[in-house]
PDB file of N, CA and C in Angstrom:
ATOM      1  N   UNK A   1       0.841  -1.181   0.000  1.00  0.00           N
ATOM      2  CA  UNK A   1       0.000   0.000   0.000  1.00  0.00           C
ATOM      3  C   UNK A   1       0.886   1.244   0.000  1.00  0.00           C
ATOM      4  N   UNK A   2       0.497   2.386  -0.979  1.00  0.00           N
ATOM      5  CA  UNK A   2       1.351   3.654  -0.578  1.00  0.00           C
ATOM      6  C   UNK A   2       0.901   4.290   0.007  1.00  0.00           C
ATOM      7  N   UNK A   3       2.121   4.807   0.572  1.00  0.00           N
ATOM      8  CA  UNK A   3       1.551   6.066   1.730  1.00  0.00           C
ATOM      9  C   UNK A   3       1.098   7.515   0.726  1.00  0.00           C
ATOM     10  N   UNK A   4       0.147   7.928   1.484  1.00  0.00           N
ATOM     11  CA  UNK A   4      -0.187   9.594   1.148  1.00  0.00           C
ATOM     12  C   UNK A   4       0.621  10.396   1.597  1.00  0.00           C
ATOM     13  N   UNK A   5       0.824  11.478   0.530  1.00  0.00           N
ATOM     14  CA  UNK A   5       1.364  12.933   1.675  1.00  0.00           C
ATOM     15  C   UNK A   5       0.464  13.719   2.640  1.00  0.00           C
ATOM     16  N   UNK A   6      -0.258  13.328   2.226  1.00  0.00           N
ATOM     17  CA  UNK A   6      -1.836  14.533   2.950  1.00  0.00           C
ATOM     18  C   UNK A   6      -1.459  14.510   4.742  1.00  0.00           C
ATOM     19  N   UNK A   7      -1.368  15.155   5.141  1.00  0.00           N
ATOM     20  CA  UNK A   7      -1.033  14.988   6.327  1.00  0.00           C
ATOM     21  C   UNK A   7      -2.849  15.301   7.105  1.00  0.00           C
ATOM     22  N   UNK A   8      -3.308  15.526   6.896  1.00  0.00           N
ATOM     23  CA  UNK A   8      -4.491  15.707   7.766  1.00  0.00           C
ATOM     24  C   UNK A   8      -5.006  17.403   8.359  1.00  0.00           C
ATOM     25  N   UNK A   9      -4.274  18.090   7.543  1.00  0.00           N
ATOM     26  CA  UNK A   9      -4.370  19.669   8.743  1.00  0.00           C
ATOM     27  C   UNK A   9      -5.579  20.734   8.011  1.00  0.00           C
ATOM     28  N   UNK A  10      -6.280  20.732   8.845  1.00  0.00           N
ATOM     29  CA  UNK A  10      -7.104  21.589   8.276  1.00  0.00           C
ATOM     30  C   UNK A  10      -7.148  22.921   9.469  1.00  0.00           C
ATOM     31  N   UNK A  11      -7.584  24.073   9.038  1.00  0.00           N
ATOM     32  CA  UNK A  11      -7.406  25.663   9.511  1.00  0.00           C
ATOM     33  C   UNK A  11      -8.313  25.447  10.133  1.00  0.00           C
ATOM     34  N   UNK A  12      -8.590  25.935  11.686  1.00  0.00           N
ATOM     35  CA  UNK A  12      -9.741  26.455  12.323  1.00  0.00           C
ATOM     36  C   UNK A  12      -9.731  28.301  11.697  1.00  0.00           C
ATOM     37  N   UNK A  13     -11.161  28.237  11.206  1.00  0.00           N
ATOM     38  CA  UNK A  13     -11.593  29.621  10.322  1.00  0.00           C
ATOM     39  C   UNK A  13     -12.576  29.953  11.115  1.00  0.00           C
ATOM     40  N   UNK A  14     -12.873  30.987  11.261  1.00  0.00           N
ATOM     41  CA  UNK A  14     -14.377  31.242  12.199  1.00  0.00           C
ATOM     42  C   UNK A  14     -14.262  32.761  11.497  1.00  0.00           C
ATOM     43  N   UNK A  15     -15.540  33.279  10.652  1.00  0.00           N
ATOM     44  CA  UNK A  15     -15.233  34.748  10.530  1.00  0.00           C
ATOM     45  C   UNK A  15     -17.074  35.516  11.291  1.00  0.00           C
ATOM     46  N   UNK A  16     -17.163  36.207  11.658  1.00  0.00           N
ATOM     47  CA  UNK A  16     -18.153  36.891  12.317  1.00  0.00           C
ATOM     48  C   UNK A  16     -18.377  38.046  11.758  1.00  0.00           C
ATOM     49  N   UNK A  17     -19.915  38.438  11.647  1.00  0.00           N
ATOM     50  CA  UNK A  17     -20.395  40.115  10.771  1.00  0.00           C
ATOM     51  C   UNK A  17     -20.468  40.958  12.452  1.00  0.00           C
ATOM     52  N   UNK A  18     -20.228  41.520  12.913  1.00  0.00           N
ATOM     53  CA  UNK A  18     -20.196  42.630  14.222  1.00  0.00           C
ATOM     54  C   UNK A  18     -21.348  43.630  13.627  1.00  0.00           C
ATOM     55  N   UNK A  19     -22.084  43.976  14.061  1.00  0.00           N
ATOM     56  CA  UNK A  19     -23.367  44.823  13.353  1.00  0.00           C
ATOM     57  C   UNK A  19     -24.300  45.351  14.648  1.00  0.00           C
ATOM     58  N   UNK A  20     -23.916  46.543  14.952  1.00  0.00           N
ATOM     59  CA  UNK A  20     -25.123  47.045  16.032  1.00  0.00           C
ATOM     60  C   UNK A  20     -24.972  46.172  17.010  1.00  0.00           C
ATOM     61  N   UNK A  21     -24.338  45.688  17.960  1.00  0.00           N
ATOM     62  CA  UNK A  21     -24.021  45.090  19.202  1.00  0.00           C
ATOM     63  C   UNK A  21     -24.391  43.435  18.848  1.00  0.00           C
ATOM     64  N   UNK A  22     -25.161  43.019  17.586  1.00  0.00           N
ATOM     65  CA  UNK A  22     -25.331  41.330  17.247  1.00  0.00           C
ATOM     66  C   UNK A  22     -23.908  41.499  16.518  1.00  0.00           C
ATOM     67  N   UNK A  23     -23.808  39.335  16.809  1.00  0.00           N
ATOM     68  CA  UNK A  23     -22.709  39.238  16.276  1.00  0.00           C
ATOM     69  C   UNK A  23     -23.125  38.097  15.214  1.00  0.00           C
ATOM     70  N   UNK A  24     -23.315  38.018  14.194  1.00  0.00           N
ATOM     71  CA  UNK A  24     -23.774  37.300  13.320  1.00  0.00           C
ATOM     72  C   UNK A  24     -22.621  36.627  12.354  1.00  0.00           C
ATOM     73  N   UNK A  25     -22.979  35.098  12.598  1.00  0.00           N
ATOM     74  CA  UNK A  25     -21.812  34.605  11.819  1.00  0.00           C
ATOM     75  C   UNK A  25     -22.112  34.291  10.762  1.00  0.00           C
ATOM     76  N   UNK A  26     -20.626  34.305   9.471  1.00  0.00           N
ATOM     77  CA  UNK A  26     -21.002  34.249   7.796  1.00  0.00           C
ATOM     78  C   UNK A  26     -20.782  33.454   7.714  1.00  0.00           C
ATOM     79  N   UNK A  27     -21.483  32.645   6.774  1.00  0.00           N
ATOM     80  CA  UNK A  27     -21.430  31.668   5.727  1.00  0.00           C
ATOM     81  C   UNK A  27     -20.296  31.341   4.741  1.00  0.00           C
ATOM     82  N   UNK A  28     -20.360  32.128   3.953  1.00  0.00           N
ATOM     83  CA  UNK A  28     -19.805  32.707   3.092  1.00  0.00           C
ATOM     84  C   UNK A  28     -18.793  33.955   2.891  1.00  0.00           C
ATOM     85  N   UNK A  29     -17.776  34.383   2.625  1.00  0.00           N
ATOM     86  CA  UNK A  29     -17.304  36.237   2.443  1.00  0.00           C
ATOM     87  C   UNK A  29     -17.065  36.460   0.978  1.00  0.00           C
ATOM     88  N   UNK A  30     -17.400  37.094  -0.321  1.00  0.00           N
ATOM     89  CA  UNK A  30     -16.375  37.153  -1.152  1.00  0.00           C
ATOM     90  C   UNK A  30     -16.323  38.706  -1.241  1.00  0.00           C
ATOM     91  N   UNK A  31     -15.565  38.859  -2.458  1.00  0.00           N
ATOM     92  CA  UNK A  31     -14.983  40.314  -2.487  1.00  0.00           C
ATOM     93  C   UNK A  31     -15.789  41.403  -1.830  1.00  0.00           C
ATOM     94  N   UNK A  32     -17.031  41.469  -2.659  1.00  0.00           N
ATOM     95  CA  UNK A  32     -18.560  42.873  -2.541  1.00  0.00           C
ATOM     96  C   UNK A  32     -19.228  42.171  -1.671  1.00  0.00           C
ATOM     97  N   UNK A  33     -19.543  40.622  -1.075  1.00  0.00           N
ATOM     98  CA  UNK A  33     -20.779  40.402  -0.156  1.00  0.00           C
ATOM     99  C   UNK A  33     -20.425  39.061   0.725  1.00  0.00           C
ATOM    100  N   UNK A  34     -21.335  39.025   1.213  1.00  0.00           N
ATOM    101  CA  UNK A  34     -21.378  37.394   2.360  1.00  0.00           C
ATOM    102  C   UNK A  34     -22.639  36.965   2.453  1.00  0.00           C
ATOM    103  N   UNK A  35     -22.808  35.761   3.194  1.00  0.00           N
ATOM    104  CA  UNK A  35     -24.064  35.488   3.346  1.00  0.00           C
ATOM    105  C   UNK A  35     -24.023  34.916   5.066  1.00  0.00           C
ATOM    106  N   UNK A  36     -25.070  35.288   5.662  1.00  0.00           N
ATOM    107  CA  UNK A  36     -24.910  35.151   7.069  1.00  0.00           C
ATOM    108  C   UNK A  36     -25.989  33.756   7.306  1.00  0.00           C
ATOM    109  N   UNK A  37     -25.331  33.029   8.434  1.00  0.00           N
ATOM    110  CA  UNK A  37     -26.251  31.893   8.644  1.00  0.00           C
ATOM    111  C   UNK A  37     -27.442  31.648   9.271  1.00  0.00           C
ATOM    112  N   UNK A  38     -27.735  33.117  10.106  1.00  0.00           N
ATOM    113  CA  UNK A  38     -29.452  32.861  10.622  1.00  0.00           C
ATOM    114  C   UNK A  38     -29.366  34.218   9.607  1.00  0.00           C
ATOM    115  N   UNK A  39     -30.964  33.717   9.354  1.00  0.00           N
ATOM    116  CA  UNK A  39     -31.964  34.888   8.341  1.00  0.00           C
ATOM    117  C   UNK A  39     -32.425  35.792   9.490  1.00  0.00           C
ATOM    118  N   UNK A  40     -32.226  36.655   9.542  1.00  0.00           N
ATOM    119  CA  UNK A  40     -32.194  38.185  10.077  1.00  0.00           C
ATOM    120  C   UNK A  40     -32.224  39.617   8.972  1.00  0.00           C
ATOM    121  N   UNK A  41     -33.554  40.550   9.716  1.00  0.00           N
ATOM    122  CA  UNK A  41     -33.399  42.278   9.235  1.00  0.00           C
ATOM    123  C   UNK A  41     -32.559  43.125   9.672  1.00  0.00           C
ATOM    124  N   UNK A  42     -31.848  43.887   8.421  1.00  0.00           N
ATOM    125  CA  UNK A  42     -31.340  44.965   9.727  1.00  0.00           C
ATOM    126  C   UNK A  42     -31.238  45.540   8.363  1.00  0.00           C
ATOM    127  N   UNK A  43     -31.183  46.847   8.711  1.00  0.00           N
ATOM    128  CA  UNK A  43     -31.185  48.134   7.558  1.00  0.00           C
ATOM    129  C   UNK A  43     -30.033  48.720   7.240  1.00  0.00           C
ATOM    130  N   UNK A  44     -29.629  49.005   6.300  1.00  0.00           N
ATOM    131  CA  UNK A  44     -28.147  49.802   6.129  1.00  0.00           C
ATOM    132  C   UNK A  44     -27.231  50.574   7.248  1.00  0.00           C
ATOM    133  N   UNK A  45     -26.286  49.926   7.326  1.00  0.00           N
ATOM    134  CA  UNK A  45     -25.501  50.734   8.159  1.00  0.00           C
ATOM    135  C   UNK A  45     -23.648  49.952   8.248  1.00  0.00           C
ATOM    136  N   UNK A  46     -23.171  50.486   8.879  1.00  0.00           N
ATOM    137  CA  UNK A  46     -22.004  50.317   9.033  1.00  0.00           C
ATOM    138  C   UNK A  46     -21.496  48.771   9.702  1.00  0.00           C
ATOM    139  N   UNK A  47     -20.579  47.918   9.722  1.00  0.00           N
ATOM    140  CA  UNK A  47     -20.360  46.629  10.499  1.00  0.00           C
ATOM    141  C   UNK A  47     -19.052  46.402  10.643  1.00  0.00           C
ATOM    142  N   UNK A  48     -18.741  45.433  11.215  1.00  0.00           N
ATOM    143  CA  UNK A  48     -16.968  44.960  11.111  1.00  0.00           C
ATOM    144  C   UNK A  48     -17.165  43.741  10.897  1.00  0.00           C
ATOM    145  N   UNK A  49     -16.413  42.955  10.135  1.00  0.00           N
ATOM    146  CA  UNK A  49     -15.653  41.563  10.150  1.00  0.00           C
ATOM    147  C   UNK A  49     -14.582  41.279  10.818  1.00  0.00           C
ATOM    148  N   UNK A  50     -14.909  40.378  11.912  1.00  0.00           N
ATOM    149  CA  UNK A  50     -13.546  39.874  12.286  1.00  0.00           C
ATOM    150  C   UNK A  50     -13.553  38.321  11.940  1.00  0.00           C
ATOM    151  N   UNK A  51     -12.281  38.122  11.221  1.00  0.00           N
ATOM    152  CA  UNK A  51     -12.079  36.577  10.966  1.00  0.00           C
ATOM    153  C   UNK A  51     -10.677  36.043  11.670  1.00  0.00           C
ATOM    154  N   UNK A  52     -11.727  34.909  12.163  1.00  0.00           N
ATOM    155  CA  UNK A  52     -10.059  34.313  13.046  1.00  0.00           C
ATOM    156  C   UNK A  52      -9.772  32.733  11.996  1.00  0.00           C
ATOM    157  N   UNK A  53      -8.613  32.919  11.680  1.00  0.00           N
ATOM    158  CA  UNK A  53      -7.384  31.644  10.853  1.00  0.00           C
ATOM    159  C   UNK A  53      -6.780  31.075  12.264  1.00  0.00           C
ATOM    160  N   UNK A  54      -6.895  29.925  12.365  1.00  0.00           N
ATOM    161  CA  UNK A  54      -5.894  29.493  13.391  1.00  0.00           C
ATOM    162  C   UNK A  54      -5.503  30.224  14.907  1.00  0.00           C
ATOM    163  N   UNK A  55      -6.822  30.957  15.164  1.00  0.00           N
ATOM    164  CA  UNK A  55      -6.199  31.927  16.094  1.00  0.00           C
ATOM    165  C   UNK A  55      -5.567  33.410  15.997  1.00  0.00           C
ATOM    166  N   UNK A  56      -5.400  33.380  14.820  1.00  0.00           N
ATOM    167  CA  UNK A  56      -4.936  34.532  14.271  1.00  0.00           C
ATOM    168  C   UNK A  56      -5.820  35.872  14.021  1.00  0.00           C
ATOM    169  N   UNK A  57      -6.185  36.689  14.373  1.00  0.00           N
ATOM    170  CA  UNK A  57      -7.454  37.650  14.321  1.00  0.00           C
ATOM    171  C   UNK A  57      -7.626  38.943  13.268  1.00  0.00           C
ATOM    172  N   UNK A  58      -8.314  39.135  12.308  1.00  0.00           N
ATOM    173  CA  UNK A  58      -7.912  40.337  11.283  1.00  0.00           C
ATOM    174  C   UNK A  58      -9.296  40.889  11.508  1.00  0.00           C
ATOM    175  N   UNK A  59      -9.089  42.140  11.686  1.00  0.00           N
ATOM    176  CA  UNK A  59     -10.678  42.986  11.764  1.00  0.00           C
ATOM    177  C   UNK A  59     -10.607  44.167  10.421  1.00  0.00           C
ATOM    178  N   UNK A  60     -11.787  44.523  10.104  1.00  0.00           N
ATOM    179  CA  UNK A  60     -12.173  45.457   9.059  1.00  0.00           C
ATOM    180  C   UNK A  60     -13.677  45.948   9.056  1.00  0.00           C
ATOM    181  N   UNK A  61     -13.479  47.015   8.226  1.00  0.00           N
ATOM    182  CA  UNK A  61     -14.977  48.229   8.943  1.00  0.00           C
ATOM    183  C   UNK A  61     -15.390  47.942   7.304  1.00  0.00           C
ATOM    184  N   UNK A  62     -16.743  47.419   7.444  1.00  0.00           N
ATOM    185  CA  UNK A  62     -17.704  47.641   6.153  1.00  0.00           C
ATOM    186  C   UNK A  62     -18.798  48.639   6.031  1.00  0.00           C
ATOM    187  N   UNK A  63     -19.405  48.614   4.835  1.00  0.00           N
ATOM    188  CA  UNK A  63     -20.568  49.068   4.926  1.00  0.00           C
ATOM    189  C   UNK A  63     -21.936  47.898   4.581  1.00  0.00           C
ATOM    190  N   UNK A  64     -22.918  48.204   4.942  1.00  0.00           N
ATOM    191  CA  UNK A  64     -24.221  46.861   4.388  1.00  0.00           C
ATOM    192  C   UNK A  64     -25.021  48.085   3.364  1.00  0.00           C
ATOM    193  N   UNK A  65     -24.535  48.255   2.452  1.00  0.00           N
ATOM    194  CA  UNK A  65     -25.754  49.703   1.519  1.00  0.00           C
ATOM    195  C   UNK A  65     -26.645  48.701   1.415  1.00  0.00           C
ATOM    196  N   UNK A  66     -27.365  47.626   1.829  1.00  0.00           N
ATOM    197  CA  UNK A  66     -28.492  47.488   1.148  1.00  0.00           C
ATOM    198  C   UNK A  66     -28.840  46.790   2.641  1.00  0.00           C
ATOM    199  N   UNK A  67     -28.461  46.773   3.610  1.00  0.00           N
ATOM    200  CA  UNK A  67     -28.736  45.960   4.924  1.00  0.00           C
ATOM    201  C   UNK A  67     -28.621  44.586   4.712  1.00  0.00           C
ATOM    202  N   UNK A  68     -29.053  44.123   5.558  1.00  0.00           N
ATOM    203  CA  UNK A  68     -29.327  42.778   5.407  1.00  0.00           C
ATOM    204  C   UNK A  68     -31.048  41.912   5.253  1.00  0.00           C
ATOM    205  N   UNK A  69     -30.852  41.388   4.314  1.00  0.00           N
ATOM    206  CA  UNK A  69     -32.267  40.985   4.362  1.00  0.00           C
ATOM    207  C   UNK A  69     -32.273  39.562   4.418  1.00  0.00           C
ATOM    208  N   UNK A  70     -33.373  38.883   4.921  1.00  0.00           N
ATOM    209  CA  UNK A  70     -33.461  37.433   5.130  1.00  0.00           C
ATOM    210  C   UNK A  70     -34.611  37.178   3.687  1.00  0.00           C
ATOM    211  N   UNK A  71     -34.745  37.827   2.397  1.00  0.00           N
ATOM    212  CA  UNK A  71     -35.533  37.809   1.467  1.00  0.00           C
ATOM    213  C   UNK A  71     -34.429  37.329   0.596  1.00  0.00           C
ATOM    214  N   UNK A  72     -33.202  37.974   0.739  1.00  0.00           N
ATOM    215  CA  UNK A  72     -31.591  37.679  -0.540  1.00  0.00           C
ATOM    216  C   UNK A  72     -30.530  36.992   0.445  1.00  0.00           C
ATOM    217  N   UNK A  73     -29.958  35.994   0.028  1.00  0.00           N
ATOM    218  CA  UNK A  73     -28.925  35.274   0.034  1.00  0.00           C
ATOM    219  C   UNK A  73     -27.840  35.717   0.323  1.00  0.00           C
ATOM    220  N   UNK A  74     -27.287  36.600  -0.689  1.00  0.00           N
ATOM    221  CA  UNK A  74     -25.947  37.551  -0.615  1.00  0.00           C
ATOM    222  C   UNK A  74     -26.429  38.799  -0.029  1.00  0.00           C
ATOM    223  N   UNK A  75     -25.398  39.448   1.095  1.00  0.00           N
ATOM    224  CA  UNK A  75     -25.833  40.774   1.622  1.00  0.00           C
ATOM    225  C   UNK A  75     -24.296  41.599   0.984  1.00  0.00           C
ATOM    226  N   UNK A  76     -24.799  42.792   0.050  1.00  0.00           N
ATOM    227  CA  UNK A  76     -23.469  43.394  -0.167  1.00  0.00           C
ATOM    228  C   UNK A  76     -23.031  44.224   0.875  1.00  0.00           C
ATOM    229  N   UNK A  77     -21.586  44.432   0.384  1.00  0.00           N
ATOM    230  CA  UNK A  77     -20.422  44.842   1.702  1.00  0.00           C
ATOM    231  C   UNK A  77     -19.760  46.191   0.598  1.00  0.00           C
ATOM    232  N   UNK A  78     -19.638  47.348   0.999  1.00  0.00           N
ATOM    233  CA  UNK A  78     -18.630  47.788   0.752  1.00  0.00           C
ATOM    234  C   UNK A  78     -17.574  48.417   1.564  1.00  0.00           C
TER     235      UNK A  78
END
């Protein structure tokens, strides 16, 4: 039998939307949007992403121009 190289390591990823004191976790992030995993309203306004890699923590200030709606899938970010 041959051996594999694959060693087994996969990243603990956890990234979170920060929005008005909820902390709502994403699904999804790409460039312009995300998609968050409970369906929730909230109306345009400002948020942060923080995503943790391995422990590692990166934060950033968005905007939601269209809020979030539990009607669309993707919520855009700018």
């Amino acid at each position: 039998m041959k051996e594999s190289a694959f060693t087994g390591y996969s990243a603990d990823i956890r990234i979170d939307l920060n929005v008005n004191g909820f902390v709502l976790n994403v699904a999804q992030l790409g460039p312009d949007f995300l998609t968050v995993r409970d369906v929730v309203e909230h109306p345009p306004s400002e948020a942060e992403i923080v995503m943790s890699v391995d422990g590692n923590v990166r934060r950033w200030k968005v905007y939601l121009p269209e809020g979030i709606s539990a009607a669309k899938t993707r919520t855009k970010i700018a």
